[in-house]
C-alpha atoms as a PDB file:
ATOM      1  CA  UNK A   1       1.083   7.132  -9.434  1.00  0.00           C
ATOM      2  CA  UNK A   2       0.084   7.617  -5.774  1.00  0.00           C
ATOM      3  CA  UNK A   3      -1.944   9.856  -4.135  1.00  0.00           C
ATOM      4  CA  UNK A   4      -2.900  10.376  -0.395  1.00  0.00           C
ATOM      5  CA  UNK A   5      -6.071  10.089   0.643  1.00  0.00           C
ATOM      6  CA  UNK A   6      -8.295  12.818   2.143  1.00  0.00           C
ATOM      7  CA  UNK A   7      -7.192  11.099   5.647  1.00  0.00           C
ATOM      8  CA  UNK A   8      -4.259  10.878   5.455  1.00  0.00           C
ATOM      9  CA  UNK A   9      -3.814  14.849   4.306  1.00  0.00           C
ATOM     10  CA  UNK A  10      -6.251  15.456   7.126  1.00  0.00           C
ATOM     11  CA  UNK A  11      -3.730  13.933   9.544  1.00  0.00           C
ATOM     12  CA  UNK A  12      -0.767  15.308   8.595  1.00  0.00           C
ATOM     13  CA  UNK A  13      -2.451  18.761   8.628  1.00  0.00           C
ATOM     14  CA  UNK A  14      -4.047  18.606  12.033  1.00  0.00           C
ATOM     15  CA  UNK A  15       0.172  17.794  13.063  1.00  0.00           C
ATOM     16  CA  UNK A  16       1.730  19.930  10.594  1.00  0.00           C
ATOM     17  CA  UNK A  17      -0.087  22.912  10.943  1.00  0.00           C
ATOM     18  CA  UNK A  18      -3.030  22.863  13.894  1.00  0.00           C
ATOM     19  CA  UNK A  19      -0.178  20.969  16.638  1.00  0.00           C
ATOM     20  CA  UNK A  20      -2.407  17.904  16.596  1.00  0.00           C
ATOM     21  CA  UNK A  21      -0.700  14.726  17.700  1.00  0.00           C
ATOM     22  CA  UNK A  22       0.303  12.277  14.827  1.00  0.00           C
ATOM     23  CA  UNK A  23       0.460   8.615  14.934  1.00  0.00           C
ATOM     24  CA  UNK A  24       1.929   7.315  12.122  1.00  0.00           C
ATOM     25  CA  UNK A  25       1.128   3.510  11.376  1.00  0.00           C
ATOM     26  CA  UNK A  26       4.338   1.357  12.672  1.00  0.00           C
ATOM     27  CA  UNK A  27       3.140  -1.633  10.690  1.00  0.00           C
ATOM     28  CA  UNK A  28       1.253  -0.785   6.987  1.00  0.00           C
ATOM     29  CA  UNK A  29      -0.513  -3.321   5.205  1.00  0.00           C
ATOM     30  CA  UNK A  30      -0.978  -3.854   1.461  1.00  0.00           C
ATOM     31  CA  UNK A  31      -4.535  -4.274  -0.020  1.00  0.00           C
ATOM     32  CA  UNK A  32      -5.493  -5.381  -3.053  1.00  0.00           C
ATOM     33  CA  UNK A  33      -8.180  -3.449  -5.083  1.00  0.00           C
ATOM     34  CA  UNK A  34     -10.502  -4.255  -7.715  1.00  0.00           C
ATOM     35  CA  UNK A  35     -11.633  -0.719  -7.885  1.00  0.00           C
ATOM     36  CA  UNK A  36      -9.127   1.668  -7.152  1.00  0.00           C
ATOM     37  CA  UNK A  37      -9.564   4.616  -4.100  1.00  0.00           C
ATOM     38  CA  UNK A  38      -9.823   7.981  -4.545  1.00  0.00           C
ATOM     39  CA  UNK A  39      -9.017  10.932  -2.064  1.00  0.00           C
ATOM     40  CA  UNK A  40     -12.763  10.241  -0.745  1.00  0.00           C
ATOM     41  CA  UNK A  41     -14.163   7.104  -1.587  1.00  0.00           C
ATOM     42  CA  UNK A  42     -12.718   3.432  -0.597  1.00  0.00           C
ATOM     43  CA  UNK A  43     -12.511   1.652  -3.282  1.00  0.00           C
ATOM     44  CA  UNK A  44     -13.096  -2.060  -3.462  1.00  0.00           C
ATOM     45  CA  UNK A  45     -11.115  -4.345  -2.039  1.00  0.00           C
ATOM     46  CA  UNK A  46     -10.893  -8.363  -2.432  1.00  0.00           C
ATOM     47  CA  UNK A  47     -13.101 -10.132  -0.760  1.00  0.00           C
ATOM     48  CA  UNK A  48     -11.537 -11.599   2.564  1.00  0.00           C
ATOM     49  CA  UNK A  49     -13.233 -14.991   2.759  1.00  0.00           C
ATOM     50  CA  UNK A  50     -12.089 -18.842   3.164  1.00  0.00           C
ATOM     51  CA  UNK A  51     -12.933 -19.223  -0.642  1.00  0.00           C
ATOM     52  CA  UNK A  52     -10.232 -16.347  -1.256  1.00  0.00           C
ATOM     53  CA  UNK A  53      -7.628 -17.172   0.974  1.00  0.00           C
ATOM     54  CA  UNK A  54      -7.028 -13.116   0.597  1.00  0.00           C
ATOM     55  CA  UNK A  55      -5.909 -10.927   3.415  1.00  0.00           C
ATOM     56  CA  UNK A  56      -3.243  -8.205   3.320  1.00  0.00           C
ATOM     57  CA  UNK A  57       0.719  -8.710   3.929  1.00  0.00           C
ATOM     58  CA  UNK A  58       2.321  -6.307   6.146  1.00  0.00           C
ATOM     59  CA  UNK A  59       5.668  -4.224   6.254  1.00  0.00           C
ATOM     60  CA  UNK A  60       6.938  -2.839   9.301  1.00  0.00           C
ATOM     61  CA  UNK A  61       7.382   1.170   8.749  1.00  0.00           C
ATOM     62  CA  UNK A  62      11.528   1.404   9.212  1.00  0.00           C
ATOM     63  CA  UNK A  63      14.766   2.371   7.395  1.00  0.00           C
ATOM     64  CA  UNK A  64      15.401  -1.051   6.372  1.00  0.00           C
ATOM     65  CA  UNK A  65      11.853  -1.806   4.815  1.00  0.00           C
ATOM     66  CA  UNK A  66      11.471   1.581   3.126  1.00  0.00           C
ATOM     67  CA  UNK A  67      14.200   2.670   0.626  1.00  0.00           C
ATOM     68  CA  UNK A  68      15.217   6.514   1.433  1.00  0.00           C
ATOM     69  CA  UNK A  69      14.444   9.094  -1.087  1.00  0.00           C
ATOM     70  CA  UNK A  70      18.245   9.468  -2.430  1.00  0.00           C
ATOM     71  CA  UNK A  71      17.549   5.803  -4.280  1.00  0.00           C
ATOM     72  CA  UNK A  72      15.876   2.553  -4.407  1.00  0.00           C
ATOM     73  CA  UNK A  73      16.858   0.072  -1.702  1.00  0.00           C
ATOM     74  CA  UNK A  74      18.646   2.420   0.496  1.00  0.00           C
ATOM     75  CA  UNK A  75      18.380   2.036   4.522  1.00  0.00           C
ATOM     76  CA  UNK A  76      19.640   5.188   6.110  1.00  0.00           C
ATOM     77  CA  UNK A  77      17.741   8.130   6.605  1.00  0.00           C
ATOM     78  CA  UNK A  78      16.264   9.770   3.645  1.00  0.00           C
ATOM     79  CA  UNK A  79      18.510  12.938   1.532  1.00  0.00           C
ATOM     80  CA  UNK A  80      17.366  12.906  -1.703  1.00  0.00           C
ATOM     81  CA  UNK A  81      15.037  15.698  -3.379  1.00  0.00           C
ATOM     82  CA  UNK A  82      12.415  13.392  -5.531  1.00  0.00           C
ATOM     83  CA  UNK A  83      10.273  12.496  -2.405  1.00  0.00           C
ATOM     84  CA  UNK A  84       9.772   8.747  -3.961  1.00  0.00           C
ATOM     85  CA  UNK A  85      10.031   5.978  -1.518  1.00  0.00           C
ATOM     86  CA  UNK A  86       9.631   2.411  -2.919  1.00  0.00           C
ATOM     87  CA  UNK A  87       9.003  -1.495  -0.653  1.00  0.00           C
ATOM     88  CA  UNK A  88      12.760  -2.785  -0.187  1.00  0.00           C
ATOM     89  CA  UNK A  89      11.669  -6.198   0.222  1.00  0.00           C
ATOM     90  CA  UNK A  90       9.685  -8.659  -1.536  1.00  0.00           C
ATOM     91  CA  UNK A  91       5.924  -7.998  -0.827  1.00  0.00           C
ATOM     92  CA  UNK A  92       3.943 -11.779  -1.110  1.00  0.00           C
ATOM     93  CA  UNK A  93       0.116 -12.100  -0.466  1.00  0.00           C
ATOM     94  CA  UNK A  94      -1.565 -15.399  -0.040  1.00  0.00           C
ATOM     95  CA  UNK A  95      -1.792 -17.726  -2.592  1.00  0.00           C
ATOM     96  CA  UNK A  96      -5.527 -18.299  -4.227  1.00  0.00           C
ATOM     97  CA  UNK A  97      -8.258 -20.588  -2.682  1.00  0.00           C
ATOM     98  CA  UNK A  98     -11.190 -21.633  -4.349  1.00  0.00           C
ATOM     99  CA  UNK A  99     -12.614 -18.412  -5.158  1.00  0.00           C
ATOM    100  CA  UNK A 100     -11.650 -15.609  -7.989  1.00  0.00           C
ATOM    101  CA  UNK A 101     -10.000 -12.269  -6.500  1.00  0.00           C
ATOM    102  CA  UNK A 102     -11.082 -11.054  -9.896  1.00  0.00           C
ATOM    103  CA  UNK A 103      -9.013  -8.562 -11.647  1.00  0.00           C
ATOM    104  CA  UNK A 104      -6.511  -6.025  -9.792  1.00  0.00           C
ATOM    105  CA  UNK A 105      -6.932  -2.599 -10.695  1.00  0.00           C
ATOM    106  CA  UNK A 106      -4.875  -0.716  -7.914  1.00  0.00           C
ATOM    107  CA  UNK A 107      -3.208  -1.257  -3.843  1.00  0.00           C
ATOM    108  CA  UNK A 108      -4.021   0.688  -0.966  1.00  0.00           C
ATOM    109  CA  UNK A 109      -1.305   0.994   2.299  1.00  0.00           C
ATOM    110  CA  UNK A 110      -3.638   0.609   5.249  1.00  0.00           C
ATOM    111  CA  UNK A 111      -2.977   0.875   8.921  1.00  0.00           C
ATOM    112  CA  UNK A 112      -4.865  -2.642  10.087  1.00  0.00           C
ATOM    113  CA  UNK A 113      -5.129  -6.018   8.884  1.00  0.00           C
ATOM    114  CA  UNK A 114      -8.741  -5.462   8.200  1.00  0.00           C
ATOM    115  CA  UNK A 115     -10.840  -2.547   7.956  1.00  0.00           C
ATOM    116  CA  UNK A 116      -8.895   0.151   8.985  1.00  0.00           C
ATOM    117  CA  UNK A 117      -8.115   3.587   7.305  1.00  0.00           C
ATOM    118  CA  UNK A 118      -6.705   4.071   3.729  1.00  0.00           C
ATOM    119  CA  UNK A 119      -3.174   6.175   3.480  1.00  0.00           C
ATOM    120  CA  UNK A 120      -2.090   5.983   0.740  1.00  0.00           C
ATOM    121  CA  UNK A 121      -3.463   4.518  -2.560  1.00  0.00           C
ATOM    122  CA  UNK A 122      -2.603   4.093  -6.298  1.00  0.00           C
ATOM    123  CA  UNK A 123      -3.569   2.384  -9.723  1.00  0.00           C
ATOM    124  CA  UNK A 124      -1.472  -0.677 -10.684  1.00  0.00           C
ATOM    125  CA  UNK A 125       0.468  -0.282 -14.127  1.00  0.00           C
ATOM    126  CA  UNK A 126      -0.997  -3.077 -15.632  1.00  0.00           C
ATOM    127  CA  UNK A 127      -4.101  -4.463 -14.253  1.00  0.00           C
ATOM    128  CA  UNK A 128      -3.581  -8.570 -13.210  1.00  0.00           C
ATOM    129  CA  UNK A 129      -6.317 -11.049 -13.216  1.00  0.00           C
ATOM    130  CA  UNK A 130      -5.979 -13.268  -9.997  1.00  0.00           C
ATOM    131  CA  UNK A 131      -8.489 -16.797 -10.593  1.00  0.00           C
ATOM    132  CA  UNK A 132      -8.676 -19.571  -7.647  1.00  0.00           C
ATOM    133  CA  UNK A 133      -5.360 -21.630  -7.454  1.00  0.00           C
ATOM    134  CA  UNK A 134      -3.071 -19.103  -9.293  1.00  0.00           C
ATOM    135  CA  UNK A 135       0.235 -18.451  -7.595  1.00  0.00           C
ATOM    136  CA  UNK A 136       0.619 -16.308  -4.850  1.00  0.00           C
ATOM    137  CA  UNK A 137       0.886 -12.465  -5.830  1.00  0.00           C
ATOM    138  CA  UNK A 138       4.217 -11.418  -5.709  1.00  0.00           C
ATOM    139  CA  UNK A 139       5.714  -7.822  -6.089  1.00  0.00           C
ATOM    140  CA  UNK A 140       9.215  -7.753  -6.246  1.00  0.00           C
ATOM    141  CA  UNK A 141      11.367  -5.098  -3.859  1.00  0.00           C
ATOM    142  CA  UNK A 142      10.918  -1.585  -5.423  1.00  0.00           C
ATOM    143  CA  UNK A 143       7.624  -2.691  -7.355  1.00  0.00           C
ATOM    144  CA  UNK A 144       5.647   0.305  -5.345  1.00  0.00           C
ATOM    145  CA  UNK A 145       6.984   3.450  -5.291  1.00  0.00           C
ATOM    146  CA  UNK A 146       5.326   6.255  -3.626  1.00  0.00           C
ATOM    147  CA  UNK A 147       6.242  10.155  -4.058  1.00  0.00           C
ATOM    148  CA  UNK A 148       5.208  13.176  -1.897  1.00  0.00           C
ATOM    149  CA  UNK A 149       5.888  16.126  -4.591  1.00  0.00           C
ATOM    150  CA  UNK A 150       4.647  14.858  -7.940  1.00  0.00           C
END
């Protein structure tokens, strides 16, 4: 499940509704959460530190990266009526240092590389434990899915 947080429904209101101009992220960014986000409240993030080795991959907002709502891994414009979009590509983060990320509860799409503003958020299906030297997180193309109407 995903959910958008209270700034991201402040944002699209001020356009939607109140004429506001909207910026939309052209690059997201995938975090990694040990406690999950709510509409509110941040959540915890790993730690970014050279014992980590952690920071947050990116994807480029575009047709080809983002799989239209009609089905997973399409690249034209979206026609569907579920209003799920899901990563079309592989999504990799960094692979361990010396430190435990601990265990991942949940991801966040941000709009910076650090700090930044949470969009959108949700709580992985199965939590994963990440310890120093595992592999590399991987999340395979169509691994998050996000809906607007659910």
């Amino acid at each position: 499940m995903s959910a958008f947080t209270d700034y991201a429904e402040n944002q699209f209101t001020d356009w939607f509704f109140r004429g506001q101009p909207l910026t939309p992220p052209a690059t997201l960014y995938f975090a990694l959460m040990t406690a999950t986000p709510t509409d509110a409240a941040a959540g915890t993030e790993v730690v970014v530190s050279a014992g980590t080795n952690y920071s947050r991959p990116s994807v480029a907002a575009s047709l080809a990266n983002w799989a239209g709502t009609q089905s997973a891994g399409s690249t034209t414009a979206s026609t569907g009526t579920g209003g799920t979009t899901s990563n079309n590509g592989v999504i990799t983060f960094p692979v361990p240092g010396t430190t435990n990320w601990g265990v991942i509860v949940g991801v966040a799409l941000m709009d910076a590389p650090s700090g930044g503003n949470i969009w959108i958020y949700g709580a992985l299906t199965t939590s994963k434990t990440v310890n120093a030297g595992d592999p590399a997180p991987v999340f395979s193309a169509g691994d998050f899915q996000f809906q607007w109407d659910n």
